[in-house]
PDB file of N, CA and C in Angstrom:
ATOM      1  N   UNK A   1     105.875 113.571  80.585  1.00  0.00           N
ATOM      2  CA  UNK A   1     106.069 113.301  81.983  1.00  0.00           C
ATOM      3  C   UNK A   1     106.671 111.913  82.134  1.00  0.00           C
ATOM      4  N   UNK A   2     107.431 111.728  82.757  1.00  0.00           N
ATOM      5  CA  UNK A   2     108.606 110.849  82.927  1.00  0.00           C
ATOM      6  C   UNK A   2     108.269 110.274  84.761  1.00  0.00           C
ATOM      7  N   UNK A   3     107.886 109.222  85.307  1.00  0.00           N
ATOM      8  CA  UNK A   3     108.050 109.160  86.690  1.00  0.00           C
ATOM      9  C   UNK A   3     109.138 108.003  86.385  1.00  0.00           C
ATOM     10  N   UNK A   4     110.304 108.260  87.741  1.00  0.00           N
ATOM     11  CA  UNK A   4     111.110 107.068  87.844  1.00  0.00           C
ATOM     12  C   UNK A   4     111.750 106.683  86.848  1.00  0.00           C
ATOM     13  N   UNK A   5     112.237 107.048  85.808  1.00  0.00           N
ATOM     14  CA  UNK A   5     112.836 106.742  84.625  1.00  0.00           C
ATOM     15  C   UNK A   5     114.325 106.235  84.760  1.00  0.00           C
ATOM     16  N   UNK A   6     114.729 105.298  83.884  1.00  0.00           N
ATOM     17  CA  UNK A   6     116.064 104.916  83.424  1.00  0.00           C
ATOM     18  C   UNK A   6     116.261 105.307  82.101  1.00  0.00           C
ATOM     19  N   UNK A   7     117.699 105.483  82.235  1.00  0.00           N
ATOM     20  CA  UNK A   7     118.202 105.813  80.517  1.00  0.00           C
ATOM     21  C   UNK A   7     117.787 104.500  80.066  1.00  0.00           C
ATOM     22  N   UNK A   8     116.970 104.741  78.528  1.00  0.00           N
ATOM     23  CA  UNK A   8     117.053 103.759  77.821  1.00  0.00           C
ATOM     24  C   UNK A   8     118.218 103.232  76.938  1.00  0.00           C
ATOM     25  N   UNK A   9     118.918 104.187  76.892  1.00  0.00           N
ATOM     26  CA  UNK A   9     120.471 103.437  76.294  1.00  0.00           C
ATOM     27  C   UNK A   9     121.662 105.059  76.172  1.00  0.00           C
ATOM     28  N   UNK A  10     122.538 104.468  76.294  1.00  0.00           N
ATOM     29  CA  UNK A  10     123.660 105.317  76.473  1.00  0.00           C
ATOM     30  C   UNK A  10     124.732 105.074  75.522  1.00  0.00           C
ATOM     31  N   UNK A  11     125.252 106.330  75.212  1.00  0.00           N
ATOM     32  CA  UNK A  11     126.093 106.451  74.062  1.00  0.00           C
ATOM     33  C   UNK A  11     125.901 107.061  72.794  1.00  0.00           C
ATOM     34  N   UNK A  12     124.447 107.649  72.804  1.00  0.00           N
ATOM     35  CA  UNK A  12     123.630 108.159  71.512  1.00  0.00           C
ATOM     36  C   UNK A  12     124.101 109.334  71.735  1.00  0.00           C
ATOM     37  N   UNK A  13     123.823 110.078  70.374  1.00  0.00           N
ATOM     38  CA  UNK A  13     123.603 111.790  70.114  1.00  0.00           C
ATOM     39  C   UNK A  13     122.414 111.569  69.786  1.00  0.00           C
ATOM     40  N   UNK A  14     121.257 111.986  70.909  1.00  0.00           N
ATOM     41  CA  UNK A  14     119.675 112.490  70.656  1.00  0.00           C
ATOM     42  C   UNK A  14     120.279 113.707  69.973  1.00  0.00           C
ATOM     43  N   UNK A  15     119.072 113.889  68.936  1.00  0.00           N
ATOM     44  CA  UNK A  15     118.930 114.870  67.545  1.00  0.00           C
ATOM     45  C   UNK A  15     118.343 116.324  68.814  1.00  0.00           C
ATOM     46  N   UNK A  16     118.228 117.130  68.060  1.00  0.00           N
ATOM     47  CA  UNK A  16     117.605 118.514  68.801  1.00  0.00           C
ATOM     48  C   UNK A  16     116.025 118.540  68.777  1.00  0.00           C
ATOM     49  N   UNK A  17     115.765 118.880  70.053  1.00  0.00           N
ATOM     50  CA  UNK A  17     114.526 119.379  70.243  1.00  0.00           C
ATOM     51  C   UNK A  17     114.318 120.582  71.281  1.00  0.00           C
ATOM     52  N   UNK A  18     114.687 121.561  70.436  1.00  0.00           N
ATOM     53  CA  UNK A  18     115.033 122.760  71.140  1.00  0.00           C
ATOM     54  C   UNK A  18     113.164 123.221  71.898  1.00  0.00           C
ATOM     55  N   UNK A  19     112.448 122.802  71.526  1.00  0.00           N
ATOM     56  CA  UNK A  19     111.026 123.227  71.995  1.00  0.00           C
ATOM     57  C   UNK A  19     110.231 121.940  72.766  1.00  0.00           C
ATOM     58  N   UNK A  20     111.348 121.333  73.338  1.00  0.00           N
ATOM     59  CA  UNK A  20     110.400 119.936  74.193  1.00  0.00           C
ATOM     60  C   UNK A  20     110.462 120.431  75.599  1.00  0.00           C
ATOM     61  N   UNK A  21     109.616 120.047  76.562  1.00  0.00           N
ATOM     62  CA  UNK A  21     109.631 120.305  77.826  1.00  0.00           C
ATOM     63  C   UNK A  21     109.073 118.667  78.410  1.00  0.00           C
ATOM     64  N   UNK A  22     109.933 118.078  79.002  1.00  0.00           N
ATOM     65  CA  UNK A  22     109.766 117.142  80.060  1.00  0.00           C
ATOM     66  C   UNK A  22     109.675 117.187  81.363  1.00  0.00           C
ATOM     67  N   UNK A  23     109.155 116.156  81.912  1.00  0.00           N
ATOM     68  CA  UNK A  23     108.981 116.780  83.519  1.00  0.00           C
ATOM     69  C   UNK A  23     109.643 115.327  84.152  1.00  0.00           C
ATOM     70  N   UNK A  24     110.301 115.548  84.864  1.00  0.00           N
ATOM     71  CA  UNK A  24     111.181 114.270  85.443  1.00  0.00           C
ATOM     72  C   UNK A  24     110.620 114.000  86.674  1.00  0.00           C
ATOM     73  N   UNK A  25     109.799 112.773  87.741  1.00  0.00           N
ATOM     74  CA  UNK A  25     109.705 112.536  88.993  1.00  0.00           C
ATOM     75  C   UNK A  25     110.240 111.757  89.369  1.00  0.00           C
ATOM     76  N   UNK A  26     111.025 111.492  90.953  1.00  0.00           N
ATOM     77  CA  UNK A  26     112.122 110.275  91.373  1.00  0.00           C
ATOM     78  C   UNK A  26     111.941 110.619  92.675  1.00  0.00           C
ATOM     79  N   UNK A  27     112.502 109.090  92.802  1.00  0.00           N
ATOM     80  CA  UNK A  27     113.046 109.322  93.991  1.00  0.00           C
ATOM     81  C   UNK A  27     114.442 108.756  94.735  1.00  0.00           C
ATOM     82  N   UNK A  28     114.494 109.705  95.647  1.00  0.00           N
ATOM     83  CA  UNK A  28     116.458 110.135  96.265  1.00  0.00           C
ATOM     84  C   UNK A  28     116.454 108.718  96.723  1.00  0.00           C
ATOM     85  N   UNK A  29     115.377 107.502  97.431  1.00  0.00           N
ATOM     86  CA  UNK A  29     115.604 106.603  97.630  1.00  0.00           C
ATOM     87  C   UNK A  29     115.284 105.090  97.043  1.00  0.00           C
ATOM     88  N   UNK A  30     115.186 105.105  95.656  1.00  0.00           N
ATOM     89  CA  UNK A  30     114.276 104.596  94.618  1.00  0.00           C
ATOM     90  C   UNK A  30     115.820 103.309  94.079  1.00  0.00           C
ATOM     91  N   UNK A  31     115.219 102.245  95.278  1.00  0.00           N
ATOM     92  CA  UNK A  31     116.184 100.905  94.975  1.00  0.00           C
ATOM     93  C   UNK A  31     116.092 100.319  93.147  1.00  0.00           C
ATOM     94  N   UNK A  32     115.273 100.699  92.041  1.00  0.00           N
ATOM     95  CA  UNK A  32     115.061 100.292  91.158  1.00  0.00           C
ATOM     96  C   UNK A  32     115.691 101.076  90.065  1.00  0.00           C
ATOM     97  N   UNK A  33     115.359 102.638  90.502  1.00  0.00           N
ATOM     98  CA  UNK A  33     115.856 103.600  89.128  1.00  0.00           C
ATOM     99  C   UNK A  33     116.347 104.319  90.342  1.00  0.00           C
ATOM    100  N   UNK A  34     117.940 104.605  90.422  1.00  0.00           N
ATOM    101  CA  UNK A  34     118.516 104.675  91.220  1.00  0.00           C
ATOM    102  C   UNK A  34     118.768 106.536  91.109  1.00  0.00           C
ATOM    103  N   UNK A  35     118.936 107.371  92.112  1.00  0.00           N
ATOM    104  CA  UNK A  35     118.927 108.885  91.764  1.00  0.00           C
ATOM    105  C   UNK A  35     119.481 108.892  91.046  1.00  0.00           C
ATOM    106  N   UNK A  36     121.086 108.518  90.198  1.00  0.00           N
ATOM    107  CA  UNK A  36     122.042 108.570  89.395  1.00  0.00           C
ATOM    108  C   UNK A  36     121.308 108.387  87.574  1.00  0.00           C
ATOM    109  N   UNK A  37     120.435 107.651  88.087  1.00  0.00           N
ATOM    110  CA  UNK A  37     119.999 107.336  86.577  1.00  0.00           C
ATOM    111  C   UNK A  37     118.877 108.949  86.299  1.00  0.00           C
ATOM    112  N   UNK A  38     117.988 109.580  87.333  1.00  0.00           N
ATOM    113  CA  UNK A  38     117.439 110.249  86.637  1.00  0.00           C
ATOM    114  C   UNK A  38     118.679 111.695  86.377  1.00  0.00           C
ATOM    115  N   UNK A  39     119.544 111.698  87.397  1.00  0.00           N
ATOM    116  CA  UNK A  39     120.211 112.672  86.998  1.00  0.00           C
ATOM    117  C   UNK A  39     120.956 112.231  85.707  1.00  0.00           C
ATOM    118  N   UNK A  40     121.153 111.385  85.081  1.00  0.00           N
ATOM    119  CA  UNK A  40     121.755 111.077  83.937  1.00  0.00           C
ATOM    120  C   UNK A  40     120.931 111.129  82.479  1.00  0.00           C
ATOM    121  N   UNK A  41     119.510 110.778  82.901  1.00  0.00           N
ATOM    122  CA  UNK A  41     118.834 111.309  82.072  1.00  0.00           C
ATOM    123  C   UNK A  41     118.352 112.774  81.612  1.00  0.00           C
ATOM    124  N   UNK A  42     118.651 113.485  82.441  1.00  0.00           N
ATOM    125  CA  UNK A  42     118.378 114.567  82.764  1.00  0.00           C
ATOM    126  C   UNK A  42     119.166 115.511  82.055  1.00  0.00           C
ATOM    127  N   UNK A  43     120.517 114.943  82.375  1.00  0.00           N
ATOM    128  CA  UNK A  43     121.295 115.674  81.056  1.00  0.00           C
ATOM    129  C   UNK A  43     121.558 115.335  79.961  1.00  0.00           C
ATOM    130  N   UNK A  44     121.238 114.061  79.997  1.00  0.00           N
ATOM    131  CA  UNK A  44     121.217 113.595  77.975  1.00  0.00           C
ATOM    132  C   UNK A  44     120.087 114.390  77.764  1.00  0.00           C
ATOM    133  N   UNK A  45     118.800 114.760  78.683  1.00  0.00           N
ATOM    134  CA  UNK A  45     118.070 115.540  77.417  1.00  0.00           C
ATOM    135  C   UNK A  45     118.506 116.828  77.138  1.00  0.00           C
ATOM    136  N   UNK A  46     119.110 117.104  78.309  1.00  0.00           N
ATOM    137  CA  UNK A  46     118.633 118.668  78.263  1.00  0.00           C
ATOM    138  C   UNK A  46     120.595 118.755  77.052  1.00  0.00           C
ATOM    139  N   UNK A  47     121.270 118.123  77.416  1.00  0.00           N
ATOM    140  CA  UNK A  47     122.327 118.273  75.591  1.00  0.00           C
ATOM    141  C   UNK A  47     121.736 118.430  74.572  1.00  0.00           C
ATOM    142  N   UNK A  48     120.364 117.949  74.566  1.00  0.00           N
ATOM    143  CA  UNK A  48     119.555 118.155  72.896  1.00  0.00           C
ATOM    144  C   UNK A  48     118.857 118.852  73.099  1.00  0.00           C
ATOM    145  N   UNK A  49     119.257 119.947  74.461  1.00  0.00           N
ATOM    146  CA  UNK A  49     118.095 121.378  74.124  1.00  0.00           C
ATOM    147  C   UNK A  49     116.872 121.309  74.603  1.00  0.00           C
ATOM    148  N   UNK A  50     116.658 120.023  75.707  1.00  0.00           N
ATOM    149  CA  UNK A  50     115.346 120.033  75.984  1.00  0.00           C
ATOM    150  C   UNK A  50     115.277 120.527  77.089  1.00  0.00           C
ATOM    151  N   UNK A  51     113.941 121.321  77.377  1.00  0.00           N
ATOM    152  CA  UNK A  51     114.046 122.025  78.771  1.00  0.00           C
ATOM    153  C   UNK A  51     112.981 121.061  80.017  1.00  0.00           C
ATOM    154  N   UNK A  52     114.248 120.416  80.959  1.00  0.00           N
ATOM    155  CA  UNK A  52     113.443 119.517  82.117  1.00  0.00           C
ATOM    156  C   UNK A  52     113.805 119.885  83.135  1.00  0.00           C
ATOM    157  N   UNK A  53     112.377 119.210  84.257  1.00  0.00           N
ATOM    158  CA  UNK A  53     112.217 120.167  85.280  1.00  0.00           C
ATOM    159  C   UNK A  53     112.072 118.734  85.633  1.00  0.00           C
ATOM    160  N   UNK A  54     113.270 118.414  87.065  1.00  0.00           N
ATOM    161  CA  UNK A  54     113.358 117.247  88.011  1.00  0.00           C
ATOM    162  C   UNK A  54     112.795 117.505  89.337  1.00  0.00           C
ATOM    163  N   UNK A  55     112.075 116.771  89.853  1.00  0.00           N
ATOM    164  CA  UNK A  55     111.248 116.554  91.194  1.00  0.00           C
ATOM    165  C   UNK A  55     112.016 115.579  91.708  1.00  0.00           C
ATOM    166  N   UNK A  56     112.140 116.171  93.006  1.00  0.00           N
ATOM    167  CA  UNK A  56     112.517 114.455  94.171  1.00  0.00           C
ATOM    168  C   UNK A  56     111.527 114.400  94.808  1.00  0.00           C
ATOM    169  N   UNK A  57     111.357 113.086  95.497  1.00  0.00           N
ATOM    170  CA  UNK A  57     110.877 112.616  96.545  1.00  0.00           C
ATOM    171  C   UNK A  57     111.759 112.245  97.361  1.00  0.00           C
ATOM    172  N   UNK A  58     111.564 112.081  98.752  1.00  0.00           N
ATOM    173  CA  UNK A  58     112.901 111.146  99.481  1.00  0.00           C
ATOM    174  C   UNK A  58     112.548 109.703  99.342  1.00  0.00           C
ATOM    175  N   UNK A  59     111.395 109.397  98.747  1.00  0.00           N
ATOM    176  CA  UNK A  59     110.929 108.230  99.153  1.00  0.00           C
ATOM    177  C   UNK A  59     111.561 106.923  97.842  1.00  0.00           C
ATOM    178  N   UNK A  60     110.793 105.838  97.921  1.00  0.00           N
ATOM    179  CA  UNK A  60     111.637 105.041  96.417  1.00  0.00           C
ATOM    180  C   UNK A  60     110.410 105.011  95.364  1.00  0.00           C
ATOM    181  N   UNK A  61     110.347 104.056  94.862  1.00  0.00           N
ATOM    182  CA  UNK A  61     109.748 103.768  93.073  1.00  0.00           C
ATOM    183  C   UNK A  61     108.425 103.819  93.234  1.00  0.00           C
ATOM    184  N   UNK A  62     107.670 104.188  94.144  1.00  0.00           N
ATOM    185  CA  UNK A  62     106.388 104.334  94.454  1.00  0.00           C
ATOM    186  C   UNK A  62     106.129 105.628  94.107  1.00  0.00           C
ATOM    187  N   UNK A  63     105.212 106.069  92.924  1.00  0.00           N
ATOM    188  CA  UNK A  63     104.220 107.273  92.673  1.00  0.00           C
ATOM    189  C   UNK A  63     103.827 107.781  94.094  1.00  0.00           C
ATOM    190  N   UNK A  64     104.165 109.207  94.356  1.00  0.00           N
ATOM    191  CA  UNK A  64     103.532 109.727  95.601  1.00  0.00           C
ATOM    192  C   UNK A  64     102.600 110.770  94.594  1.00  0.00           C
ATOM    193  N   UNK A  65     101.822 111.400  95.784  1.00  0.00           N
ATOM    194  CA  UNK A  65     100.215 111.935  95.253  1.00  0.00           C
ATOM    195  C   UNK A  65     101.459 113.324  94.989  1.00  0.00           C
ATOM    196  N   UNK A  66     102.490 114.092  96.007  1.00  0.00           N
ATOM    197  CA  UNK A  66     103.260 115.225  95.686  1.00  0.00           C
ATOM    198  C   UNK A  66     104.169 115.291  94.076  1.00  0.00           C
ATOM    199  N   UNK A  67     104.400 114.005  93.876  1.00  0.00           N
ATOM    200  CA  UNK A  67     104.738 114.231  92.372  1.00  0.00           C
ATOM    201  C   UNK A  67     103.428 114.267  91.381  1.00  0.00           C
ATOM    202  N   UNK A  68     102.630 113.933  91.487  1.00  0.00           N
ATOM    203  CA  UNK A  68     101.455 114.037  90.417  1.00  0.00           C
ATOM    204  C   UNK A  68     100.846 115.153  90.577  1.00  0.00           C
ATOM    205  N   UNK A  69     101.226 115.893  91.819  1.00  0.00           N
ATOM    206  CA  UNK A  69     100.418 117.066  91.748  1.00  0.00           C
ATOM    207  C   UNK A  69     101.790 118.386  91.374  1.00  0.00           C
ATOM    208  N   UNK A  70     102.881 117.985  91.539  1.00  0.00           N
ATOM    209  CA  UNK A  70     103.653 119.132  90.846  1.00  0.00           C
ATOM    210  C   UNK A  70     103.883 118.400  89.087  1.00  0.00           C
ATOM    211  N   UNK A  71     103.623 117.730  88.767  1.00  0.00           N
ATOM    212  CA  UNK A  71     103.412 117.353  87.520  1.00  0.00           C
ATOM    213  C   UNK A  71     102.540 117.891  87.316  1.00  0.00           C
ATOM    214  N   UNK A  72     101.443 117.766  87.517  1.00  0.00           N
ATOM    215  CA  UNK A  72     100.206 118.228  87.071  1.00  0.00           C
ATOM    216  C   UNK A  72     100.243 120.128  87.181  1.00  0.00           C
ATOM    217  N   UNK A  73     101.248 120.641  88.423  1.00  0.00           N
ATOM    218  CA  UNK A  73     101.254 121.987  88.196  1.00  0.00           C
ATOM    219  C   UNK A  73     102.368 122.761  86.602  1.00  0.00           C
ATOM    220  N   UNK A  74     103.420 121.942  86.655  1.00  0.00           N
ATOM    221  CA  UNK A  74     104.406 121.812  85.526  1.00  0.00           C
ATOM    222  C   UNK A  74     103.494 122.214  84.402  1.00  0.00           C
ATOM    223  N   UNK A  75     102.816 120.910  84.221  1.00  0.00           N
ATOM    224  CA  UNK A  75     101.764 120.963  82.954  1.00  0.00           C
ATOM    225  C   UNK A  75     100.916 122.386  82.947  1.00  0.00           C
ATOM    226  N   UNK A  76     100.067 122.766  83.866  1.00  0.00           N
ATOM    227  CA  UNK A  76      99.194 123.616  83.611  1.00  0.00           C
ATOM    228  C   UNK A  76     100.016 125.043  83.349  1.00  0.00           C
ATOM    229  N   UNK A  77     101.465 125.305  84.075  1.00  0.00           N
ATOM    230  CA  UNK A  77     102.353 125.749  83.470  1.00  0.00           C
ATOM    231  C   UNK A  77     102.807 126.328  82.320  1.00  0.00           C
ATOM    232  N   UNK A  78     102.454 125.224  81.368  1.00  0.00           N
ATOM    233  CA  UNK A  78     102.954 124.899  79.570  1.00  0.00           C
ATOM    234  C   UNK A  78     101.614 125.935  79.036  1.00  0.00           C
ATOM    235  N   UNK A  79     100.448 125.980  79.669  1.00  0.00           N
ATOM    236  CA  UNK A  79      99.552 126.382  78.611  1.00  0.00           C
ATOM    237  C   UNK A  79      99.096 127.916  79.160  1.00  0.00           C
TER     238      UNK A  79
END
């Protein structure tokens, strides 16, 4: 689980992980990790086969209780 994330660096070939599942949370108004960055992360993973599932908020870099609880549904999801 990923909230608010930035690419940590750009320009790599991430290796395959055809059996990872990440869960991405953001937000559309998030002055710090800007929407562009999670959509950018989003597809560097999923090029190495990883299967992620992105949440918005409209709101910015503040954890809302609606992403922890579709995180938390994501997860129960997996098992």
């Amino acid at each position: 689980m990923l909230f608010h994330p930035m690419v940590p660096r750009r320009g790599i070939d991430l290796p395959k992980h055809d059996e990872v599942k990440v869960f991405i949370g953001a937000g559309e108004n998030d002055p710090i990790c800007p929407a562009s960055e999670a959509e950018d992360l989003k597809s560097m993973l999923e090029s190495s086969g990883i299967e992620v599932e992105l949440f918005w908020t409209n709101l910015g870099h503040q954890l809302t209780r609606d992403e922890v609880d579709a995180a938390k549904e994501w997860y129960q999801q997996l098992n």
